[in-house]
C-alpha atoms as a PDB file:
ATOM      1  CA  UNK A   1      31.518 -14.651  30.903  1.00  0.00           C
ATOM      2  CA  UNK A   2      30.928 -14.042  27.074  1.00  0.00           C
ATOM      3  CA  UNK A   3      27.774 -11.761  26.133  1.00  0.00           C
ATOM      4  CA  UNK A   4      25.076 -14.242  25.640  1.00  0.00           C
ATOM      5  CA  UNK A   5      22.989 -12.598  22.362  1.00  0.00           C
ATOM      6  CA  UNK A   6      19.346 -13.871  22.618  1.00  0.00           C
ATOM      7  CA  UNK A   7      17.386 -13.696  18.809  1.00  0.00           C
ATOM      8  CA  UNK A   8      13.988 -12.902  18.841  1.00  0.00           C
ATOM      9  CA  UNK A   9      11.979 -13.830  16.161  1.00  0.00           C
ATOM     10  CA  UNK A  10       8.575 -11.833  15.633  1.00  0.00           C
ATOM     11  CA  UNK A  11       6.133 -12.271  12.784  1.00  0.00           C
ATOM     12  CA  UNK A  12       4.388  -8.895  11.443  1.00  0.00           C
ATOM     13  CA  UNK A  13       2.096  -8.220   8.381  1.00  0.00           C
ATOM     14  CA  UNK A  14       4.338  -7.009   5.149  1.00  0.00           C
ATOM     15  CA  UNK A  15       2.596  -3.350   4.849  1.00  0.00           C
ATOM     16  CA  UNK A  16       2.448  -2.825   8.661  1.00  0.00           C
ATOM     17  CA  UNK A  17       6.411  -4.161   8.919  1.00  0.00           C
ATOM     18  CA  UNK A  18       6.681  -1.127   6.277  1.00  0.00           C
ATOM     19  CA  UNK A  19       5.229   1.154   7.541  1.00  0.00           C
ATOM     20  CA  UNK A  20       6.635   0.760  11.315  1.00  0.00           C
ATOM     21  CA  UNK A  21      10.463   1.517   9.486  1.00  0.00           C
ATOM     22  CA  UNK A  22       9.130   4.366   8.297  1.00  0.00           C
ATOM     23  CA  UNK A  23       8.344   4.133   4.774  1.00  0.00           C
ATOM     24  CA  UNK A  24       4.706   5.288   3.275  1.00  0.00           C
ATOM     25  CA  UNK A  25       2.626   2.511   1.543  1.00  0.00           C
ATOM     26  CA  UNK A  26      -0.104   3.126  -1.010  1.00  0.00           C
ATOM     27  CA  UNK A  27      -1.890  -0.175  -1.927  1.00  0.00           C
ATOM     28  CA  UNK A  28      -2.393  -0.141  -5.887  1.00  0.00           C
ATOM     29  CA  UNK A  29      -4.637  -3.155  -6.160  1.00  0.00           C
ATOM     30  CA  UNK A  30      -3.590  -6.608  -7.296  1.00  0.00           C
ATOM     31  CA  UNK A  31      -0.708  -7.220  -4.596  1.00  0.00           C
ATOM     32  CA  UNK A  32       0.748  -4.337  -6.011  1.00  0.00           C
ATOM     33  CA  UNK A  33       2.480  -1.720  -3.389  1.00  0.00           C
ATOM     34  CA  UNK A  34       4.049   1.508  -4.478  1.00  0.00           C
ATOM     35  CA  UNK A  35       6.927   1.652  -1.073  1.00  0.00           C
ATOM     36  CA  UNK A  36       8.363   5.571  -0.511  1.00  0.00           C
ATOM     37  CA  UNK A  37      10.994   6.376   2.166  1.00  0.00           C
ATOM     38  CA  UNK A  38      12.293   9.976   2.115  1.00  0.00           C
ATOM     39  CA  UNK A  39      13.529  11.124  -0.793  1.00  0.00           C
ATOM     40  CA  UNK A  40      14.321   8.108  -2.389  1.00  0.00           C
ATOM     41  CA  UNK A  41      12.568   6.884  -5.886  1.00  0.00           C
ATOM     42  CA  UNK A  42       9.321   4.464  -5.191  1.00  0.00           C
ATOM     43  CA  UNK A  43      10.095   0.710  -4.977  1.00  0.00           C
ATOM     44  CA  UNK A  44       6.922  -1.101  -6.937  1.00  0.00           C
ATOM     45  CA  UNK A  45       6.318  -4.513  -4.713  1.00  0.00           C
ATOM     46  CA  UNK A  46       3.700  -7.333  -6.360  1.00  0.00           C
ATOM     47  CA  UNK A  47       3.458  -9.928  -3.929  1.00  0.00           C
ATOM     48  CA  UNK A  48       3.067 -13.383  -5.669  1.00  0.00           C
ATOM     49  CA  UNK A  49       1.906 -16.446  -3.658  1.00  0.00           C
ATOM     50  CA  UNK A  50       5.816 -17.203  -3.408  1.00  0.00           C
ATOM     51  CA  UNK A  51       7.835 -14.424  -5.020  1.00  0.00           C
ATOM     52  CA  UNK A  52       7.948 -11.327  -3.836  1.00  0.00           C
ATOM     53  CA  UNK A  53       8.837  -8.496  -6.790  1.00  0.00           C
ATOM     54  CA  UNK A  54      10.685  -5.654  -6.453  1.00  0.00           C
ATOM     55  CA  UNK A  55      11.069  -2.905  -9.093  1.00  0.00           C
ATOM     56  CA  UNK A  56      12.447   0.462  -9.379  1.00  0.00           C
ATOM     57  CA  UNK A  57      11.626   2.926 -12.283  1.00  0.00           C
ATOM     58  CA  UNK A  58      14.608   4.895 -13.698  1.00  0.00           C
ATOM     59  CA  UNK A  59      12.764   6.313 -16.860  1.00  0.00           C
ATOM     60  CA  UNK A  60      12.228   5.847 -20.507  1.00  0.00           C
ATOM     61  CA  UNK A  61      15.225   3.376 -21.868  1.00  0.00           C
ATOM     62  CA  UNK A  62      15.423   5.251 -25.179  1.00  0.00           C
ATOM     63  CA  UNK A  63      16.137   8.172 -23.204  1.00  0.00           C
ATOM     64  CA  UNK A  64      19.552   6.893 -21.824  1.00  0.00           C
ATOM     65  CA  UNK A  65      21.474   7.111 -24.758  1.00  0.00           C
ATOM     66  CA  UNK A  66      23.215   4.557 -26.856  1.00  0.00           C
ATOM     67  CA  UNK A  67      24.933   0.682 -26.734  1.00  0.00           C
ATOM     68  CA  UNK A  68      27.794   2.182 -25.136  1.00  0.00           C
ATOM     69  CA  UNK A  69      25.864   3.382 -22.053  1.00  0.00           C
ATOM     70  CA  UNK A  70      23.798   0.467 -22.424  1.00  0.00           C
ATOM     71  CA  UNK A  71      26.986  -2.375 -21.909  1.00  0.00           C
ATOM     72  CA  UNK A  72      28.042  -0.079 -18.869  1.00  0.00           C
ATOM     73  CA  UNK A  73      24.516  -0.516 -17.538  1.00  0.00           C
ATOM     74  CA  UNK A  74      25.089  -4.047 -17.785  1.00  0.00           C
ATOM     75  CA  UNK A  75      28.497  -4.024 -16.849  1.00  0.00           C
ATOM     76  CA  UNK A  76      27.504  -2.515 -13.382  1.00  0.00           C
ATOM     77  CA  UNK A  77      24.692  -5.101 -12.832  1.00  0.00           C
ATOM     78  CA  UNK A  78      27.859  -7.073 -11.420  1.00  0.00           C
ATOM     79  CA  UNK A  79      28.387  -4.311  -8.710  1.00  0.00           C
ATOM     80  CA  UNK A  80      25.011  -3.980  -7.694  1.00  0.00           C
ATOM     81  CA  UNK A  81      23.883  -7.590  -6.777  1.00  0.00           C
ATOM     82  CA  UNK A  82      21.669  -8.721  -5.481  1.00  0.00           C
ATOM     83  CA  UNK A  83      19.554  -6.013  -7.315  1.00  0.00           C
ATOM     84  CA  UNK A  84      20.122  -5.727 -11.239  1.00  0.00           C
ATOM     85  CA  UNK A  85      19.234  -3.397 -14.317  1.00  0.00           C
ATOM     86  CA  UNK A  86      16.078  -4.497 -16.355  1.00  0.00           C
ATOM     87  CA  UNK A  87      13.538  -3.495 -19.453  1.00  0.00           C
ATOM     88  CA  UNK A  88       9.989  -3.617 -18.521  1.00  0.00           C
ATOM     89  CA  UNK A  89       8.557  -3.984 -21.950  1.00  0.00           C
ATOM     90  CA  UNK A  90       5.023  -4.027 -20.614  1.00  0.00           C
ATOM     91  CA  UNK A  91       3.977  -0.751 -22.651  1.00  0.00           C
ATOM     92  CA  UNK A  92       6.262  -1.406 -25.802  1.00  0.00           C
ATOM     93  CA  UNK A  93       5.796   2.225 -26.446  1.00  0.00           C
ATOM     94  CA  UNK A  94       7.176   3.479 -23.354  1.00  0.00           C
ATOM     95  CA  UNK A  95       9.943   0.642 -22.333  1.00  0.00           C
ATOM     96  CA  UNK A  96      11.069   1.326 -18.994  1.00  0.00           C
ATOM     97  CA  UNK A  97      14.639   0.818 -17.504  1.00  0.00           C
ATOM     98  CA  UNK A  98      14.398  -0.398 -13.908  1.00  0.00           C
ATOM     99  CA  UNK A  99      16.245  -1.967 -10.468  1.00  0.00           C
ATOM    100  CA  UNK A 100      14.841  -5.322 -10.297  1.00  0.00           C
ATOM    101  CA  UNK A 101      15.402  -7.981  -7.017  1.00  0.00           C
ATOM    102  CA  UNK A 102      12.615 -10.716  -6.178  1.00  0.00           C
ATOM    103  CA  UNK A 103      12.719 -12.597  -3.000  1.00  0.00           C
ATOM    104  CA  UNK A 104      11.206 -16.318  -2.145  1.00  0.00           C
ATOM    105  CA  UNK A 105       8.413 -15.459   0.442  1.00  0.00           C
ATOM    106  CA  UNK A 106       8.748 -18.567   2.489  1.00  0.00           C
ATOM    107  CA  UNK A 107      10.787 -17.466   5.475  1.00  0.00           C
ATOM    108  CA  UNK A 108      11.753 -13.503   4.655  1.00  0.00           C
ATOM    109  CA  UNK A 109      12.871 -12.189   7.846  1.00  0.00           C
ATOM    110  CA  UNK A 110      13.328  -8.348   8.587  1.00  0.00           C
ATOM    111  CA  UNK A 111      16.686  -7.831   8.020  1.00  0.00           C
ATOM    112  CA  UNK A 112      16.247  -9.781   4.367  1.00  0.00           C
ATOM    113  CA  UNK A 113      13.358  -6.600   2.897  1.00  0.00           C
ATOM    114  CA  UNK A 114      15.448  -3.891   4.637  1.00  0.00           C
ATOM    115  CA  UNK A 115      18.324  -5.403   2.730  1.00  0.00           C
ATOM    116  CA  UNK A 116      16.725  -5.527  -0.619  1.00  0.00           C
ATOM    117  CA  UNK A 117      15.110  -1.296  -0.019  1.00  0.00           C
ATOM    118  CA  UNK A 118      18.849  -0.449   1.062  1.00  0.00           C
ATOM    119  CA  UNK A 119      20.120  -2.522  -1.817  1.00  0.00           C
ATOM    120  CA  UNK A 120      17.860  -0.975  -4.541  1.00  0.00           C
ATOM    121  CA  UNK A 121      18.959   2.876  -3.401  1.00  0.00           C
ATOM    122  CA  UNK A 122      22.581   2.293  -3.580  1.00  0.00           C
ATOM    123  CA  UNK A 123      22.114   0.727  -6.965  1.00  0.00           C
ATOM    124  CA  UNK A 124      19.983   4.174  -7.904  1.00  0.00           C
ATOM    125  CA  UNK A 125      23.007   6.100  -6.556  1.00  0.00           C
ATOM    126  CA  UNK A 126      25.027   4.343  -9.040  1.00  0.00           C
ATOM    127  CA  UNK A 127      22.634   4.359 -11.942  1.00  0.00           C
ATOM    128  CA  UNK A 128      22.379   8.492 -11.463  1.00  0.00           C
ATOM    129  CA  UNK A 129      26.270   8.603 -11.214  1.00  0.00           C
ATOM    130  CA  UNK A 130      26.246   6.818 -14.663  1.00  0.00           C
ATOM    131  CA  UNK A 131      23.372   8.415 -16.303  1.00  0.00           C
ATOM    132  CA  UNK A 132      24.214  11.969 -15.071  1.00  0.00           C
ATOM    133  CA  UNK A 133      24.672  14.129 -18.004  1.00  0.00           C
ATOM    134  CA  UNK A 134      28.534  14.499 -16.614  1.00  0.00           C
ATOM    135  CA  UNK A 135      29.123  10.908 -17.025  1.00  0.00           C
ATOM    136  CA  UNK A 136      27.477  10.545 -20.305  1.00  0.00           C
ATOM    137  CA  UNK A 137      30.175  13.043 -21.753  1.00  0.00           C
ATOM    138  CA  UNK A 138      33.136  10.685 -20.400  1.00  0.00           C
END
């Protein structure tokens, strides 16, 4: 006889499904969640009433050099999908270059967020391969 897989399907709150896979959540106000696990960089999540956002902060854009770096930035956005490099211009001052992924929030399962948070810190591993100060001299 074959194994005969059973799929269980369980509903849980967003911030308690979190925190039960072992990542700290700090409710900023305004559906807005700053996610840690480890080591890794904070994932910012604003829940929308049927988007879920998803944004990592790599630093100050100016800061990473010039159009060169930038097109490889962009070039690697096809490597890293589903997540991709962004500008949040929301402080024109201080524009920010950032992991972005969203997510419809009409039937996430589990294994769709743990996706997107394992996504997001391979794409960091290859932004700070590219943005290392080694890289930037190649």
């Amino acid at each position: 006889m074959n194994n005969l897989i059973i799929k269980i399907e369980k509903s849980e709150e967003f911030t308690r499904f979190l925190m039960s896979h072992d990542f700290d959540v700090e409710d900023l106000g305004k559906n807005v969640y700053r996610v840690t696990r480890a080591e890794e960089l904070p994932v910012f999540i604003q829940l929308g009433e049927e988007v879920i956002y998803f944004e990592v902060d790599l630093g100050n854009v100016h800061a990473f050099g010039d159009a060169s770096l930038h097109f490889k930035l962009l070039d690697l956005n096809t490597e890293i999908l589903p997540v991709s490099f962004g500008i949040n211009n929301t402080n024109p001052e201080d524009p920010r270059l950032v992991l972005v992924e969203s997510r419809e929030t009409g039937s996430l399962n589990d294994h769709e967020i743990l996706s997107v948070f394992d996504a997001l810190e391979l794409a960091v591993d290859r932004a700070e391969e590219l943005l290392s100060p080694d890289a930037a001299k190649a």
